[in-house]
Protein backbone atom coordinates (compact mmCIF):
# COMPACT_ATOMS: atom_id res chain seq x y z
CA UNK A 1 -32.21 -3.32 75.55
CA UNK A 2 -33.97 -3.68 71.93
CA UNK A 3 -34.80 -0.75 69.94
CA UNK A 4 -38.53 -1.96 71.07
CA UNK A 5 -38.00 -1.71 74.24
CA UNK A 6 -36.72 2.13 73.97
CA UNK A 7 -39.80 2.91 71.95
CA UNK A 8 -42.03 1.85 74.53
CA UNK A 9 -40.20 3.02 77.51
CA UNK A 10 -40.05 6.53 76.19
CA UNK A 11 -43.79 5.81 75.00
CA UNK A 12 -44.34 5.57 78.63
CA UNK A 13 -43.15 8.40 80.05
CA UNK A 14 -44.88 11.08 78.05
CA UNK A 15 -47.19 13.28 79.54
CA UNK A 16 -50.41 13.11 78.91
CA UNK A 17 -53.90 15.17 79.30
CA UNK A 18 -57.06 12.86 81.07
CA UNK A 19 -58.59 12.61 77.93
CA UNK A 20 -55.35 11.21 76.00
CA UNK A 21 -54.66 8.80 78.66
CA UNK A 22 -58.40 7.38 78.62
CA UNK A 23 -57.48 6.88 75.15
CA UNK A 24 -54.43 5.40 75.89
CA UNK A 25 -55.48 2.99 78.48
CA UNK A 26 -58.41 2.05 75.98
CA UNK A 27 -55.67 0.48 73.39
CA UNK A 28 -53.86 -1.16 76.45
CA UNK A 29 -56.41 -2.84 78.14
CA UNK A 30 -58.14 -4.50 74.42
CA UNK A 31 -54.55 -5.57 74.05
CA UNK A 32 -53.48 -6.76 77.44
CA UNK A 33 -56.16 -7.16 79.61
CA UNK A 34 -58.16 -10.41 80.14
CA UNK A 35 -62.27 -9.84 81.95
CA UNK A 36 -62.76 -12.09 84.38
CA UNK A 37 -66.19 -13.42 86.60
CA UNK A 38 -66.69 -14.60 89.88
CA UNK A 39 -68.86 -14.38 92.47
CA UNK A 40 -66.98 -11.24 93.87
CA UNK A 41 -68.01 -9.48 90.53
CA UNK A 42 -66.03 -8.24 87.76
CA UNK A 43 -62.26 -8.21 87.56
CA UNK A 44 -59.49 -7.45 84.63
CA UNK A 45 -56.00 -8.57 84.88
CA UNK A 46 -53.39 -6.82 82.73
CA UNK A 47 -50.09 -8.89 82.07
CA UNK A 48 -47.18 -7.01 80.35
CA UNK A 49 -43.49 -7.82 79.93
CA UNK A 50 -42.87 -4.31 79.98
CA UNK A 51 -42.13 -2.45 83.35
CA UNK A 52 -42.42 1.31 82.38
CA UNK A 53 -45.65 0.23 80.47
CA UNK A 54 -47.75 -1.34 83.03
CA UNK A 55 -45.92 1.13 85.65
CA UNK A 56 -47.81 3.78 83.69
CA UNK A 57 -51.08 1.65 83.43
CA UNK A 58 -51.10 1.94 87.04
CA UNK A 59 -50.51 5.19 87.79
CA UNK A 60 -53.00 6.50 84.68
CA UNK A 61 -55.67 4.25 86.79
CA UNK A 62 -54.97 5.75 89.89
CA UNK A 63 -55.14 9.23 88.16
CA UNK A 64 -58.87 8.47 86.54
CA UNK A 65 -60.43 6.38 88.92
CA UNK A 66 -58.56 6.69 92.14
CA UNK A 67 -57.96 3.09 92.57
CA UNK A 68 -54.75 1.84 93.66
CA UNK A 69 -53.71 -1.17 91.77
CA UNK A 70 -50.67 -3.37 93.04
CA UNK A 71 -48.28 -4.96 90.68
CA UNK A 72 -46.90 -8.66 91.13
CA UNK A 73 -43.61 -9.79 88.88
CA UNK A 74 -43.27 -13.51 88.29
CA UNK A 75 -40.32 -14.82 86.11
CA UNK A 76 -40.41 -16.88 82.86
CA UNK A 77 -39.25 -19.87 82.68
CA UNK A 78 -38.33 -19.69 78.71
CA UNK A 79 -34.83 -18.92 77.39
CA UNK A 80 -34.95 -15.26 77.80
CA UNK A 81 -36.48 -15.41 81.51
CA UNK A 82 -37.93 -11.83 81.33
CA UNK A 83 -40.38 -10.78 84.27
CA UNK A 84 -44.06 -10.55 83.53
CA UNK A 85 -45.84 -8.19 85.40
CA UNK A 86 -49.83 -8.29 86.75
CA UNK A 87 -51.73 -5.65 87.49
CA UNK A 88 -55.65 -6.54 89.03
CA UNK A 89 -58.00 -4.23 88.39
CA UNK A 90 -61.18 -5.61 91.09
CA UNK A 91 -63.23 -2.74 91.55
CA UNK A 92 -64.87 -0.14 89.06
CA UNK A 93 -64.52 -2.11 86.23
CA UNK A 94 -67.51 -1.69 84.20
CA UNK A 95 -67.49 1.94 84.91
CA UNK A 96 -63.95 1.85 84.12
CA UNK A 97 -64.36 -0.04 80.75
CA UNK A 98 -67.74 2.01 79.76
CA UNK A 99 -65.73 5.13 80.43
CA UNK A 100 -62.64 3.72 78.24
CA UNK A 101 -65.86 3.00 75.32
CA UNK A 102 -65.18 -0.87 75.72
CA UNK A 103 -68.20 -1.75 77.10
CA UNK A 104 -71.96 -0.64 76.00
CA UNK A 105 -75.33 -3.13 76.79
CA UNK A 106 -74.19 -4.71 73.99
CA UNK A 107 -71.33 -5.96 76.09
CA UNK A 108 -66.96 -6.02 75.88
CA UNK A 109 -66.46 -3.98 72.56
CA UNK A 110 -63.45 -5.15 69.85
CA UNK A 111 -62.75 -1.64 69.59
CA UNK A 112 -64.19 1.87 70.75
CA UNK A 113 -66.10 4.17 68.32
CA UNK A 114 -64.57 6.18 66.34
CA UNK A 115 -66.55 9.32 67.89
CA UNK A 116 -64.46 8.60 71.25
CA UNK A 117 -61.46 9.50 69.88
CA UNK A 118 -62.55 13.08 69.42
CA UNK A 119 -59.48 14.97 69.11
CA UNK A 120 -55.94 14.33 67.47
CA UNK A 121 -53.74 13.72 70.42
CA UNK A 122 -56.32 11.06 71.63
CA UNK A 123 -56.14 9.12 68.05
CA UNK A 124 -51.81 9.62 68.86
CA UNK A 125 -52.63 8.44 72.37
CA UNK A 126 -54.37 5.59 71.48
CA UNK A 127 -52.34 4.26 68.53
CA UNK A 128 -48.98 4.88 71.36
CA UNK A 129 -51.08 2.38 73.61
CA UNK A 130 -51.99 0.16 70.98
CA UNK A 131 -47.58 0.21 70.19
CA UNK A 132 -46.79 0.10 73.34
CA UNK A 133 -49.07 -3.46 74.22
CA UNK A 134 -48.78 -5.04 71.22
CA UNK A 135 -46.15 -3.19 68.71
CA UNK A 136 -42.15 -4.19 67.63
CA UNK A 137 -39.75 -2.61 65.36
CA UNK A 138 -36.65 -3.67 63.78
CA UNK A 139 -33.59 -2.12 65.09
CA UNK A 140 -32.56 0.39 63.12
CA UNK A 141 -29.03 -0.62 62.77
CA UNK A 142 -30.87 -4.07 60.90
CA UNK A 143 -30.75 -4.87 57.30
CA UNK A 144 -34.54 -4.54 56.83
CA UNK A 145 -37.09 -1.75 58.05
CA UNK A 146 -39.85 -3.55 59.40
CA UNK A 147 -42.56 -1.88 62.71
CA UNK A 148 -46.44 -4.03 63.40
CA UNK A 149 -48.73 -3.61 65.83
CA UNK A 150 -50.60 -6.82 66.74
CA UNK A 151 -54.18 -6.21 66.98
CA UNK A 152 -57.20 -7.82 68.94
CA UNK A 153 -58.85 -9.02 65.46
CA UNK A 154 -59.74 -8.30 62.23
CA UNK A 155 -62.03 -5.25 63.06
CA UNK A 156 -59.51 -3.24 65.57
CA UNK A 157 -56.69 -4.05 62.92
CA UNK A 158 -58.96 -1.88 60.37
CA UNK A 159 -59.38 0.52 62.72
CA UNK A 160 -56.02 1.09 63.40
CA UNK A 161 -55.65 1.56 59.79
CA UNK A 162 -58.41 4.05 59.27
CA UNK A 163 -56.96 6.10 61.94
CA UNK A 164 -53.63 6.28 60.36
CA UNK A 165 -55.03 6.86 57.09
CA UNK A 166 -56.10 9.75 59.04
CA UNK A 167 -52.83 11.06 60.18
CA UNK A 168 -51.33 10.11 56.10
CA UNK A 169 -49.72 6.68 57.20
CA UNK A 170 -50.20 3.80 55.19
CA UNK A 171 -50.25 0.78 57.05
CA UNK A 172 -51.34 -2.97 55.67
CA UNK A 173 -53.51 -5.84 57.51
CA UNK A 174 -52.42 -9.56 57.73
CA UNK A 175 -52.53 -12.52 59.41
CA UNK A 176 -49.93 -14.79 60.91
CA UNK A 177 -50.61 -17.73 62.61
CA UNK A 178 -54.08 -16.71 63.12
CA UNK A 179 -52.83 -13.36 64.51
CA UNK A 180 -54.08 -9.95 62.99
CA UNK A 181 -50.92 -7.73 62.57
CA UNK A 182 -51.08 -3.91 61.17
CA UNK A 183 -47.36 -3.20 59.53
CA UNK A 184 -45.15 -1.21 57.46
CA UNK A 185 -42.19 -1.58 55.77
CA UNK A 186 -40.92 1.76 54.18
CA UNK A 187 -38.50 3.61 55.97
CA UNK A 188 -40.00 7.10 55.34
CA UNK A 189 -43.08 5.91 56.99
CA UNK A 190 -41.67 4.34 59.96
CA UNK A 191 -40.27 7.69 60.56
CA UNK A 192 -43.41 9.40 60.33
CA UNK A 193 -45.43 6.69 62.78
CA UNK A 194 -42.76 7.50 65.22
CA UNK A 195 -43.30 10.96 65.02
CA UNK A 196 -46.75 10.70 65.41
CA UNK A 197 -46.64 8.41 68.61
CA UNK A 198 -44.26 10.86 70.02
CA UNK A 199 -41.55 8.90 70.32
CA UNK A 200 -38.26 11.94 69.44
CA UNK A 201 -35.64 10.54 71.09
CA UNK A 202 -36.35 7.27 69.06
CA UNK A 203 -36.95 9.24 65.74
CA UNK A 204 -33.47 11.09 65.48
CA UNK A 205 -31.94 7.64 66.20
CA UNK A 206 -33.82 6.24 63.67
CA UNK A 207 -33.18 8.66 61.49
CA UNK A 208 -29.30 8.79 62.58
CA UNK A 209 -28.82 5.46 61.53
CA UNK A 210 -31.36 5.37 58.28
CA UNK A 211 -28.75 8.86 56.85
CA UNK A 212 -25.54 7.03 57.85
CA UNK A 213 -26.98 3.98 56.28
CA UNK A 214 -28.39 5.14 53.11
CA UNK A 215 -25.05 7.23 52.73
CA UNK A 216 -23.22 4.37 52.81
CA UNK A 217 -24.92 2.42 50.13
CA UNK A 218 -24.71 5.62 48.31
CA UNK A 219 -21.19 5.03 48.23
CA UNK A 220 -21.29 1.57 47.88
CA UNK A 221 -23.06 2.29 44.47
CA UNK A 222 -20.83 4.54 43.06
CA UNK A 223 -18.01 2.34 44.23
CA UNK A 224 -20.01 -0.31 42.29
CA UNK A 225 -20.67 1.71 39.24
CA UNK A 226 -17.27 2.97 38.80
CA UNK A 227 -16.01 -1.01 39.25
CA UNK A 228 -18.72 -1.69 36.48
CA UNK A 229 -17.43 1.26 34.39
CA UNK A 230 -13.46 0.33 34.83
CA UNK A 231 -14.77 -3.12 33.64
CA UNK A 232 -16.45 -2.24 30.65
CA UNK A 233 -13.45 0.41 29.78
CA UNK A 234 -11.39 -2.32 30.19
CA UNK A 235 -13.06 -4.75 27.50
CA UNK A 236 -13.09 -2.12 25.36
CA UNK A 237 -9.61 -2.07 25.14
CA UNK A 238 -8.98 -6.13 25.12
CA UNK A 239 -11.36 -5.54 21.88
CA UNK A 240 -9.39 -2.44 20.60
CA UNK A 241 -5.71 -4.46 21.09
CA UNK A 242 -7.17 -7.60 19.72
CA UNK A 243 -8.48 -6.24 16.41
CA UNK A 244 -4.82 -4.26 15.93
CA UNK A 245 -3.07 -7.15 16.61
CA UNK A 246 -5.35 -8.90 14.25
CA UNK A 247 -3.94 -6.81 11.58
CA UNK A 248 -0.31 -6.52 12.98
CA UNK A 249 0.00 -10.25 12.34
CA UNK A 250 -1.57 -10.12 8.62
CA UNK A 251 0.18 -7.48 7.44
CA UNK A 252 -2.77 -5.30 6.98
CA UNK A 253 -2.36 -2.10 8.97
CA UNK A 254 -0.72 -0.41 5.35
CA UNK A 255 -4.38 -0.40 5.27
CA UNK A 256 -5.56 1.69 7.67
CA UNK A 257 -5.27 5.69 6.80
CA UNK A 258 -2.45 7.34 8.88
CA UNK A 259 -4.59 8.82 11.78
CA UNK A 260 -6.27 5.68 12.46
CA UNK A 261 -2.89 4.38 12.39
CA UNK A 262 -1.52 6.44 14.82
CA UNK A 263 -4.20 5.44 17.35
CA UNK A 264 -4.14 1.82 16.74
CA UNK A 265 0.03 2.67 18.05
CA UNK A 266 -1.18 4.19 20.80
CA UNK A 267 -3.66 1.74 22.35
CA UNK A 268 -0.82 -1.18 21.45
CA UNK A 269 1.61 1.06 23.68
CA UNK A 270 -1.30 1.80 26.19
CA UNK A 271 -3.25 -1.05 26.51
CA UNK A 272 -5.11 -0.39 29.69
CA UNK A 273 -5.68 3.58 29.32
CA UNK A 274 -9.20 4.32 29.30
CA UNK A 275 -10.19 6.42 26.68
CA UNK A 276 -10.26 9.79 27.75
CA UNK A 277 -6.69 8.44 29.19
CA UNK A 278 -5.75 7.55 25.34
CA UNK A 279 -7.42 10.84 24.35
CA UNK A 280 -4.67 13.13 26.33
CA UNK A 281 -1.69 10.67 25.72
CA UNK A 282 -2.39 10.85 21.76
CA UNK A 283 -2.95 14.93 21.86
CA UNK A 284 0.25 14.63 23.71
CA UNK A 285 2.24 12.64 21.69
CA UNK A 286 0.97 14.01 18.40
CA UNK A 287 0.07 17.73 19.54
CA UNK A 288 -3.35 16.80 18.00
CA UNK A 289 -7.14 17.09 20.60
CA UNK A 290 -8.85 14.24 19.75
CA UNK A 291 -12.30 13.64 21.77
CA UNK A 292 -13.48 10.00 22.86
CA UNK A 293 -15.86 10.54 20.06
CA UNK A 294 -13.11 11.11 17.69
CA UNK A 295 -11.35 7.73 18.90
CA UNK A 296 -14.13 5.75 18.81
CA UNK A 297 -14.74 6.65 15.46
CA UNK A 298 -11.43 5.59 14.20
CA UNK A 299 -11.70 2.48 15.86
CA UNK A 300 -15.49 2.27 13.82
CA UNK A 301 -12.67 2.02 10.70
CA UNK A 302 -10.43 -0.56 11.96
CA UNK A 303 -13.15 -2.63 13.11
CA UNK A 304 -14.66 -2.46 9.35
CA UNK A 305 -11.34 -3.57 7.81
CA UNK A 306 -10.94 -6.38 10.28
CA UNK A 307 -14.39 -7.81 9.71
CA UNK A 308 -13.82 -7.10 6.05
CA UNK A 309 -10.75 -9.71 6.26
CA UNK A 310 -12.29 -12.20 8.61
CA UNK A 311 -15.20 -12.36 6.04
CA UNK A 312 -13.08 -12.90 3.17
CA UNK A 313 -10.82 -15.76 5.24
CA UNK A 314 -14.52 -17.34 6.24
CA UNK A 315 -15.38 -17.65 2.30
CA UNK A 316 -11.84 -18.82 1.86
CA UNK A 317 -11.81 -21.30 4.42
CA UNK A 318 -15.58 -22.90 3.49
């Protein structure tokens, strides 16, 4: 089962006050219900790939409006073959959809008002309806942190928005392939839109997997910037040898004063010590604490004396 799926199915099985679930049902049937009219009247069909979510359209309808609604499951034909699942709704329906504040003598509404929402856990309610029709979400375990809620258009996409603005939740609008989609891509706020839908169980293993995960590139890091530092010590050194050796073969280290002598020994003899790894093998070969600064400064001198010479053998050589 995807990570989806386990959002919505726990989605589904909270329980909710009349208000919250006239809310709920509100985001569920502007996302999956279609109006039909015959010469029987009004009727809405709700299709859903989801069993625990039209399961609980069902039972929230009874619960309101004391109709009993049958369910029919027909398979897909596609790859994945899922069911889909119908539920009819033939009777009530424009009370139903005036009380749910889709439908005014204006007609079918894109979205209720804002006023029908009139407490918190209906605005939680509806945005969990408006998930659980229309929403996905990246497995945690996945590279990328990624959750969207398709919407019905442009306008209940903004109002989406405005309600989480509400709640603190940024969310952004787009379109893709002529679909309106509501998303969000940080971590941090996926978190806190699953908290605010409800969904627990699905927060602590989201938030299970987001620690282990972010520990582990922690480590990776380090790991990376100690490579990056064992590198860099390690041209250092090429440098260090090279520029003794320079001298070694000219004859030239009578030049260098006796303690930047004595280092230039020790780096020949210790060629891939780092240099607080040269600092403790000189103190211990000469009884002398010398500090990285210290050894870095002497090495300021032999560099001098070596450019000094490879300027002089430039002029020479032109």
């Amino acid at each position: 089962m995807s990570f989806t799926s386990e959002v919505k199915d726990e989605l589904a099985g909270i329980e909710l006050s009349d208000p919250s679930k006239r809310a709920q049902l509100s985001a569920l049937f502007q996302l999956l219900a279609s109006l039909s009219i015959s010469s029987k009247g009004l009727s809405l069909e709700i299709t859903c790939s989801n069993a625990k979510v039209i399961k609980r359209i069902g039972m929230d309808v009874r619960a309101l409006y004391g109709l009993r609604c049958d369910i029919e499951a027909t398979r897909q034909r596609n790859l994945d073959k899922r069911n889909i699942y119908t539920l009819i709704i033939s009777e009530k329906v424009r009370e139903i959809l005036e009380d749910l504040d889709l439908w005014t003598d204006r007609g079918l509404q894109e979205r209720p008002h804002m006023a029908f929402l009139n407490h918190e856990e209906m605005v939680r309610s509806y945005l969990a309806g408006c998930f659980m029709a229309g929403g996905s979400i990246n497995s945690p375990k996945s590279t990328s942190y990624h959750l969207e809620i398709a919407a019905n258009g442009e306008s209940q996409g903004n109002f989406m928005i405005r309600l989480l603005e509400k709640e603190g939740i940024t969310a952004k609008l787009t379109t893709r392939r002529g679909h309106h989609l509501i998303y969000m891509k940080s971590a941090e706020t996926i978190g806190d839109m699953l908290r605010l839908l409800g969904a627990n169980e699905a927060v602590m293993e989201f938030e299970d997997e987001r620690i282990q995960r972010d520990f582990l590139n922690s480590i990776h890091r380090l790991d990376n910037v100690k490579i990056a530092n064992e590198q860099k010590s390690l041209k250092v050194a090429d440098e260090q040898c090279e520029a003794i050796i320079y001298l070694q073969e000219r004859g030239l280290l009578r030049y260098l004063s006796e303690k930047d002598y004595q280092i230039a020994m020790v780096r020949l003899a210790n060629p891939d010590a780092s240099l607080n790894e040269l600092s403790r093998i000189y103190e211990k070969q000469s009884g002398v604490e010398l500090t990285k600064s210290g050894i870095r400064h002497r090495f300021e001198n032999i560099n001098r004396l070596v450019e000094k010479y490879r300027k002089r053998e430039e002029e020479h050589g032109s």
